[in-house]
Protein backbone atom coordinates (compact mmCIF):
# COMPACT_ATOMS: atom_id res chain seq x y z
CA UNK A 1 -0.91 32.87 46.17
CA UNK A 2 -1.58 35.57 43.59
CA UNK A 3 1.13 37.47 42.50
CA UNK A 4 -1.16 40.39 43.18
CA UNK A 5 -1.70 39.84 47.18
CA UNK A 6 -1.03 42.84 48.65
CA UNK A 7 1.37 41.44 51.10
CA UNK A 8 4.28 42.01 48.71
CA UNK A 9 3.58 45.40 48.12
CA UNK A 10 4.35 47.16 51.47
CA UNK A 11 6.94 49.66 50.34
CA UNK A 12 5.25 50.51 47.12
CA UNK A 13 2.13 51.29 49.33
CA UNK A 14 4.05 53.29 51.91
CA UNK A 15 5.51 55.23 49.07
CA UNK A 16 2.74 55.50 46.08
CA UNK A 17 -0.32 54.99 48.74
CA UNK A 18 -1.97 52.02 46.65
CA UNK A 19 -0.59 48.81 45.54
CA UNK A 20 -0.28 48.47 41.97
CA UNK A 21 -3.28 47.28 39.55
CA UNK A 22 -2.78 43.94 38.01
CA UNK A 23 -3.71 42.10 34.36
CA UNK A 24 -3.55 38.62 35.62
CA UNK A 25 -3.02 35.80 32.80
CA UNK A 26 -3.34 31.86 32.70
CA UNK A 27 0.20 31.16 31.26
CA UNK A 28 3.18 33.54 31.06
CA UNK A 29 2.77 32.45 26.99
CA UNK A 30 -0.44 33.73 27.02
CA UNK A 31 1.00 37.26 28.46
CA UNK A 32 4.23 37.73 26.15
CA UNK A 33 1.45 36.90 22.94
CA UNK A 34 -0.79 39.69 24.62
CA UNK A 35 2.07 42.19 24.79
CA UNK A 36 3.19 41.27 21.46
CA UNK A 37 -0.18 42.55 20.28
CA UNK A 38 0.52 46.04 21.52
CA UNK A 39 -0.60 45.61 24.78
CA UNK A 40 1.72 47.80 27.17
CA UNK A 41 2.74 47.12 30.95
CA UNK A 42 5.24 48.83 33.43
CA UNK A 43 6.67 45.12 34.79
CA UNK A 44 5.64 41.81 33.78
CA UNK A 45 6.77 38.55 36.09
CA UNK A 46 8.37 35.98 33.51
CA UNK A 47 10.33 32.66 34.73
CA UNK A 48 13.70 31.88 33.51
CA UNK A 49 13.02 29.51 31.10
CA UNK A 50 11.39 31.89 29.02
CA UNK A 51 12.77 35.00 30.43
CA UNK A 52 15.65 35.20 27.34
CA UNK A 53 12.56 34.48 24.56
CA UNK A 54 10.89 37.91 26.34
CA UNK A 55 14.36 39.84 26.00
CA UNK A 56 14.19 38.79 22.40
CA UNK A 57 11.61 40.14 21.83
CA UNK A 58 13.02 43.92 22.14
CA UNK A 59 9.68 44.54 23.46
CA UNK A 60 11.40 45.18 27.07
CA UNK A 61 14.08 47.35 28.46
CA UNK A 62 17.47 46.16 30.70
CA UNK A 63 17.31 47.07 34.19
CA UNK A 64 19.47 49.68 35.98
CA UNK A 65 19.94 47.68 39.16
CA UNK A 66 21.02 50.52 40.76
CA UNK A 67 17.50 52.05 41.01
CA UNK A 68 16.32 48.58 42.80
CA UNK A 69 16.39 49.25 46.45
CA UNK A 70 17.99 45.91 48.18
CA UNK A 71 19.43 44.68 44.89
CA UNK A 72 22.55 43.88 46.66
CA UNK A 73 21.10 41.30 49.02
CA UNK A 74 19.79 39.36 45.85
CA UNK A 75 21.06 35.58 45.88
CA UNK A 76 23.54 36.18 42.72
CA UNK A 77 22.89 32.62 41.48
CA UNK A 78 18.97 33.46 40.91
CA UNK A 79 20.39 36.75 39.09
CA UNK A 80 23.18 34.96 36.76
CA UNK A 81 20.76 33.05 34.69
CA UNK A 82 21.25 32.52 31.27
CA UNK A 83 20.38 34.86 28.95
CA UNK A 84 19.70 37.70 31.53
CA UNK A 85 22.90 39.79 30.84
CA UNK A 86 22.23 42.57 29.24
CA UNK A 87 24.34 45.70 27.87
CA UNK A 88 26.36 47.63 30.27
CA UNK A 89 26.45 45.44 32.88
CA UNK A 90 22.89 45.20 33.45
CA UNK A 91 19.99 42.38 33.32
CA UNK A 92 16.79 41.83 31.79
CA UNK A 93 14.93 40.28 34.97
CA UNK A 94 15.37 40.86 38.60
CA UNK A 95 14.41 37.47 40.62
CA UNK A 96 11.96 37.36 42.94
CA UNK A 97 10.40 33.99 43.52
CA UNK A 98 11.46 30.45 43.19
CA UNK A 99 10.83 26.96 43.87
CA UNK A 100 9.72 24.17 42.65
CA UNK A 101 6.76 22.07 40.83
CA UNK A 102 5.86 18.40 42.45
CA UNK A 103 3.13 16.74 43.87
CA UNK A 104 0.63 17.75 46.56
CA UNK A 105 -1.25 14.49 47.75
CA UNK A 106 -3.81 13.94 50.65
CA UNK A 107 -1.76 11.38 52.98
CA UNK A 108 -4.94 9.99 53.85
CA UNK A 109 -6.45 9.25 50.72
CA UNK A 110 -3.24 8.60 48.79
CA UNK A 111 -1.81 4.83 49.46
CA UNK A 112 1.36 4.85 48.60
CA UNK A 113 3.71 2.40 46.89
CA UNK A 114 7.07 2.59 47.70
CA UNK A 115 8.62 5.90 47.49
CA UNK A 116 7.60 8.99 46.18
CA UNK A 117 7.57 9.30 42.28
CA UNK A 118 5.64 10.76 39.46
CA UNK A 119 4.29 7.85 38.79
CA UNK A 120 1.77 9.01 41.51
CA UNK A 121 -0.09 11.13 38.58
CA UNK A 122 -0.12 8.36 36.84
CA UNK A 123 -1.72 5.75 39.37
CA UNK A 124 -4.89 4.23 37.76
CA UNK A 125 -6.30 3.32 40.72
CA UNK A 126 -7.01 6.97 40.99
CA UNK A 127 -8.21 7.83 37.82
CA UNK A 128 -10.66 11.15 37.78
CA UNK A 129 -9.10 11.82 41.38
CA UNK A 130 -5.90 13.43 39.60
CA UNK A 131 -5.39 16.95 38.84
CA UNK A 132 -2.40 18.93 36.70
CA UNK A 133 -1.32 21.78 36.04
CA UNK A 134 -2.94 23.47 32.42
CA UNK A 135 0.35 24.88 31.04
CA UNK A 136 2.73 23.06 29.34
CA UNK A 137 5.17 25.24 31.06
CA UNK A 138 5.03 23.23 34.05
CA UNK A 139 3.06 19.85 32.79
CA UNK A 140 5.38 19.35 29.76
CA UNK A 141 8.46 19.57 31.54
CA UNK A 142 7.09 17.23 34.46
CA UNK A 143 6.26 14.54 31.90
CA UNK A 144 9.79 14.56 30.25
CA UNK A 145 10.87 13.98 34.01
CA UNK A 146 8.30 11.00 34.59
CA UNK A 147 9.65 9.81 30.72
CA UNK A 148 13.20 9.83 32.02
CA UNK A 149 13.96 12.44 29.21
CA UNK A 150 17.07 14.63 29.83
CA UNK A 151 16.49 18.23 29.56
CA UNK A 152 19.57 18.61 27.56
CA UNK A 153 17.74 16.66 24.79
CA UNK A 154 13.84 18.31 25.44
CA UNK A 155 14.28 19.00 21.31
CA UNK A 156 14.71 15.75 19.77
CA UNK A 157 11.98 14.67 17.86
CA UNK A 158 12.93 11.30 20.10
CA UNK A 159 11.93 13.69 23.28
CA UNK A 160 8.62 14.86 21.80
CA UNK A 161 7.39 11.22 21.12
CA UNK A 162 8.36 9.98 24.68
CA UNK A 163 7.02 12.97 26.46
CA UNK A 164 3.95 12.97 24.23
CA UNK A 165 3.23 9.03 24.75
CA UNK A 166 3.26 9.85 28.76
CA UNK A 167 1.33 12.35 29.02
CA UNK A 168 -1.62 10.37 26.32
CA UNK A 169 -1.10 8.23 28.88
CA UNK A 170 -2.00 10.03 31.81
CA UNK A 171 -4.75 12.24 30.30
CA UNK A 172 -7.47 9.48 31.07
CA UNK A 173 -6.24 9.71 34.76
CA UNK A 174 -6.75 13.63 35.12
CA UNK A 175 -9.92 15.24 36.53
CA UNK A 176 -9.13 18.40 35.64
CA UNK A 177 -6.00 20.53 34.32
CA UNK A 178 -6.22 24.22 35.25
CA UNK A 179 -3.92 27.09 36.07
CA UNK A 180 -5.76 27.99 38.91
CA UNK A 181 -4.57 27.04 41.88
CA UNK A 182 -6.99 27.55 44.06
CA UNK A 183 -9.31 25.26 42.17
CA UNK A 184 -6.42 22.80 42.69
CA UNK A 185 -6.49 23.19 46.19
CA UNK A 186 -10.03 22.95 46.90
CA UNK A 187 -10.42 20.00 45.18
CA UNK A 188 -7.56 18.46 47.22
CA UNK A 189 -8.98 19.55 50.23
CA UNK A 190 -12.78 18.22 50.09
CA UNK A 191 -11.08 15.06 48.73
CA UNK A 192 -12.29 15.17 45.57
CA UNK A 193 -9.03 14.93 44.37
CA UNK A 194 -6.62 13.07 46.50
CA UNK A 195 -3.11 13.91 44.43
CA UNK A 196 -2.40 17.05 41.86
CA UNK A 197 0.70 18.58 40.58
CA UNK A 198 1.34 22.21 42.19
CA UNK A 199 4.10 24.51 43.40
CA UNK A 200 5.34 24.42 47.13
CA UNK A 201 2.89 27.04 47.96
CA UNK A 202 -0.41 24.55 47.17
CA UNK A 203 0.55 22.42 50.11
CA UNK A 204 1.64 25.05 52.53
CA UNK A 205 -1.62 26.51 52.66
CA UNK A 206 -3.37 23.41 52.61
CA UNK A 207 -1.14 22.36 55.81
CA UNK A 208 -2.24 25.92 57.51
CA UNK A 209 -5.93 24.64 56.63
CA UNK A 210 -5.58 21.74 58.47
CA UNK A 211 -5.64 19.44 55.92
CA UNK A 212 -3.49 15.87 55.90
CA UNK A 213 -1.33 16.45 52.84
CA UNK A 214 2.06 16.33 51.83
CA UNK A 215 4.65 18.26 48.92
CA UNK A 216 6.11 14.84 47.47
CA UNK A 217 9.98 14.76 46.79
CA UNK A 218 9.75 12.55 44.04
CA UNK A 219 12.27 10.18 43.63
CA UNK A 220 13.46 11.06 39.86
CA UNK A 221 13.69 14.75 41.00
CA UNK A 222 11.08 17.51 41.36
CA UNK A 223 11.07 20.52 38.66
CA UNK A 224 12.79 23.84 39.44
CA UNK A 225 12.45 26.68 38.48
CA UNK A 226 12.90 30.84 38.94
CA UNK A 227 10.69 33.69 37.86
CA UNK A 228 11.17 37.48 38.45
CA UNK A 229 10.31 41.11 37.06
CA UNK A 230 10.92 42.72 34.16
CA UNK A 231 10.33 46.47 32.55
CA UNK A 232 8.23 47.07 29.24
CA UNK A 233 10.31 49.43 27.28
CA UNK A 234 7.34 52.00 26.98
CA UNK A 235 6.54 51.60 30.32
CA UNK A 236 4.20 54.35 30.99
CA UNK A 237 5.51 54.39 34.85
CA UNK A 238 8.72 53.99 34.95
CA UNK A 239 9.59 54.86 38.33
CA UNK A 240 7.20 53.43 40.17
CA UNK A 241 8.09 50.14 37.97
CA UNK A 242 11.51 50.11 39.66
CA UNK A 243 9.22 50.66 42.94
CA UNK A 244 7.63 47.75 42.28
CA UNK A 245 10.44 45.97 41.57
CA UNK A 246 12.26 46.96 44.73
CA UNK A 247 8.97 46.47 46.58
CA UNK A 248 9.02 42.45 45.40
CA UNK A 249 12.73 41.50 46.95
CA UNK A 250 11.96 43.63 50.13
CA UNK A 251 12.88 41.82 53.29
CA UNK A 252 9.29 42.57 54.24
CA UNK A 253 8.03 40.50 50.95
CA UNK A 254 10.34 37.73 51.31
CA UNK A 255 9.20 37.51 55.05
CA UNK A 256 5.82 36.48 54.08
CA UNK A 257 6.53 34.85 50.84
CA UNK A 258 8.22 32.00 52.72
CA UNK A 259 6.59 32.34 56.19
CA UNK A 260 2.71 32.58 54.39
CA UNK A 261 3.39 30.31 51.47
CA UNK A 262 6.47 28.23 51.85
CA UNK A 263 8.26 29.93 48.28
CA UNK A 264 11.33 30.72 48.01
CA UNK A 265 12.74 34.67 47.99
CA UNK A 266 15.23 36.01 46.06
CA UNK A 267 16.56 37.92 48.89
CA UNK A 268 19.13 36.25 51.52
CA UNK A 269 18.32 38.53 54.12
CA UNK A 270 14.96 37.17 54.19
CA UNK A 271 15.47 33.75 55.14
CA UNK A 272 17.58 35.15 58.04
CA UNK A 273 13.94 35.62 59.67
CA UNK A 274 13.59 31.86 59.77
CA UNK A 275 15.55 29.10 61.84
CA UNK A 276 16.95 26.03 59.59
CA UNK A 277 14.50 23.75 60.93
CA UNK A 278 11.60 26.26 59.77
CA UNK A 279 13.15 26.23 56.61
CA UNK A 280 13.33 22.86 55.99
CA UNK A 281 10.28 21.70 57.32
CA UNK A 282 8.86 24.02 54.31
CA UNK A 283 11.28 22.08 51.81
CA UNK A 284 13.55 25.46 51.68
CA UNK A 285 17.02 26.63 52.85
CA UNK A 286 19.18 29.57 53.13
CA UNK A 287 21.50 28.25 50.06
CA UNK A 288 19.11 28.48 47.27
CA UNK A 289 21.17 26.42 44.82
CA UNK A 290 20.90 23.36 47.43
CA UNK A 291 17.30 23.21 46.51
CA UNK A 292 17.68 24.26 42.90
CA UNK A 293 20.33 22.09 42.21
CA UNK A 294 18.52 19.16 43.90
CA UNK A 295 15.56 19.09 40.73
CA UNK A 296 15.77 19.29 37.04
CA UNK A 297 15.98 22.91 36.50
CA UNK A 298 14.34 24.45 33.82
CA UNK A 299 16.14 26.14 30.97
CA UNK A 300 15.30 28.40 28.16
CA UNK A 301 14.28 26.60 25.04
CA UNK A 302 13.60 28.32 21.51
CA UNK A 303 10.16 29.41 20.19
CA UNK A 304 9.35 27.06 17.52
CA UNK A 305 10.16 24.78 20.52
CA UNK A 306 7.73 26.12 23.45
CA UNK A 307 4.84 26.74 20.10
CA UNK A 308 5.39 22.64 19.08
CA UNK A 309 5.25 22.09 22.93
CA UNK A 310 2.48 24.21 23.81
CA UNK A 311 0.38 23.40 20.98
CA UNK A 312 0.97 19.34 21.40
CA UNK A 313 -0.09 19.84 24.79
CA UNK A 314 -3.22 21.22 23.87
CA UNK A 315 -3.95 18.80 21.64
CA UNK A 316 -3.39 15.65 23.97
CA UNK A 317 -5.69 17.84 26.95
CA UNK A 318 -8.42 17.46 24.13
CA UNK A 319 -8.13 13.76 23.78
CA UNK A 320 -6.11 13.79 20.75
């Protein structure tokens, strides 16, 4: 899924004629330092954990809801996120996707022990066969899981050795850590690699491939998480960023967001196109806090934190 497809962008087109155009980044941390250098957007798609960092930033502007078309059939929980109120009554992001981060393994290549864990990305007897996410935003957070680390404590210096000494651990293992998904998913289905950590979405479209695979529910929890849209405060469009906005919580965009790629919407009346069983057989459901709630859901942290993080990551990817 690219956050690009044009299958989200059926009102904008029938109102502007074109879907939007698109700078598409590795990381979200590799956007925000990109618009911190001057570079200017109308809407940018940030997750919650560092949606409050952006707003500090004063490099963005707080929403009007009222100029979001379908705002009212927003989940609230997805919207009352912490640090997204903003003066007046309004927010900083407006939700669109969520979901969660786990493992996608090839149920025919992938013996498994027991139940499903994280220890699967960590299972030397499939070392080069084992893929990962690149960005600490999702890898990081996944190893303080598989370290048993709470994520009220992801600061201690106590966290940072425990998460780092896991994920030394598992860098031998890895074949290759990329924010690409696709790259992910090819190499799961020719069976070069037989287990990787993705979103939902990875194994959905494998399963539509016809590939044997499987979206683990890990035993010690999956990660969860909730990203969304927010407005540059120079953006150079800014009504068509609100029909942008509007265009990404659609009915019509939630429709295929779950039905094509098994994510979570941030609009209720979406999931009404879907029977319970559909739902759940995609590892969804109409309450969205059921699923949330279910994981370790991520939270914002501070900057010095996510630069530490982000930059011992990058460290241990190189072997160090």
């Amino acid at each position: 899924r690219g956050n690009d497809d044009a299958g989200f962008f059926d009102p904008y087109v029938a109102k502007n004629g074109d879907t939007p155009n698109f700078a598409v980044f590795g990381a979200s941390e590799e956007a925000l330092t990109k618009i911190r250098g001057g570079f200017v957007v109308d809407v940018a798609h940030p997750c919650n954990a560092g949606m409050p960092r952006w707003a500090s930033t004063g490099l963005f502007q707080p929403i009007d809801t009222s100029r979001v078309e379908g705002f009212d059939d927003v989940i609230p929980s997805l919207v009352d996120l912490p640090g997204n109120a903003a003066e007046n009554g309004n927010i900083w992001m407006v939700p669109w996707d969520w979901g969660q981060t786990s493992i996608t393994y090839r149920t025919d290549l992938f013996e498994l022990e027991g139940e499903e864990s994280w220890d699967m990305l960590w299972d030397k007897r499939y070392a080069g066969k084992l893929g990962s996410i690149g960005s600490g935003g999702d890898a990081w957070w996944c190893g303080a899981i598989k370290a048993g680390v709470s994520f009220d404590d992801l600061d201690t210096e106590e966290a940072f050795e425990k998460i780092s000494a896991v994920m030394r651990e598992q860098r031998p293992l890895i074949r290759t850590y990329t924010d690409d998904m696709t790259t992910l998913q090819q190499a799961i289905a020719s069976g070069e690699m037989v287990a990787a950590m993705t979103w939902n979405d990875s194994a959905t479209l494998l399963k539509q491939e016809g590939h044997p695979v499987k979206f683990a529910a890990p035993k010690e929890g999956a990660l969860t998480w909730v990203c969304g849209a927010m407005i540059h405060k120079d953006a150079p469009n800014p009504d068509r960023a609100y029909d942008i906005i509007s265009s990404l919580i659609s009915v019509e965009a939630g429709k295929y967001m779950i039905g094509e790629f098994g994510l979570g919407h941030s609009n209720a009346r979406a999931f009404e196109e879907f029977t319970d069983e559909e739902l759940a057989d995609l590892g969804l459901s109409k309450n969205a806090d059921e699923i949330l709630s279910a994981g370790h859901f991520q939270r914002p942290m501070t900057q010095d934190w996510e630069t530490r993080m982000n930059e011992t990551f990058e460290q241990i990817k190189a072997g160090f």
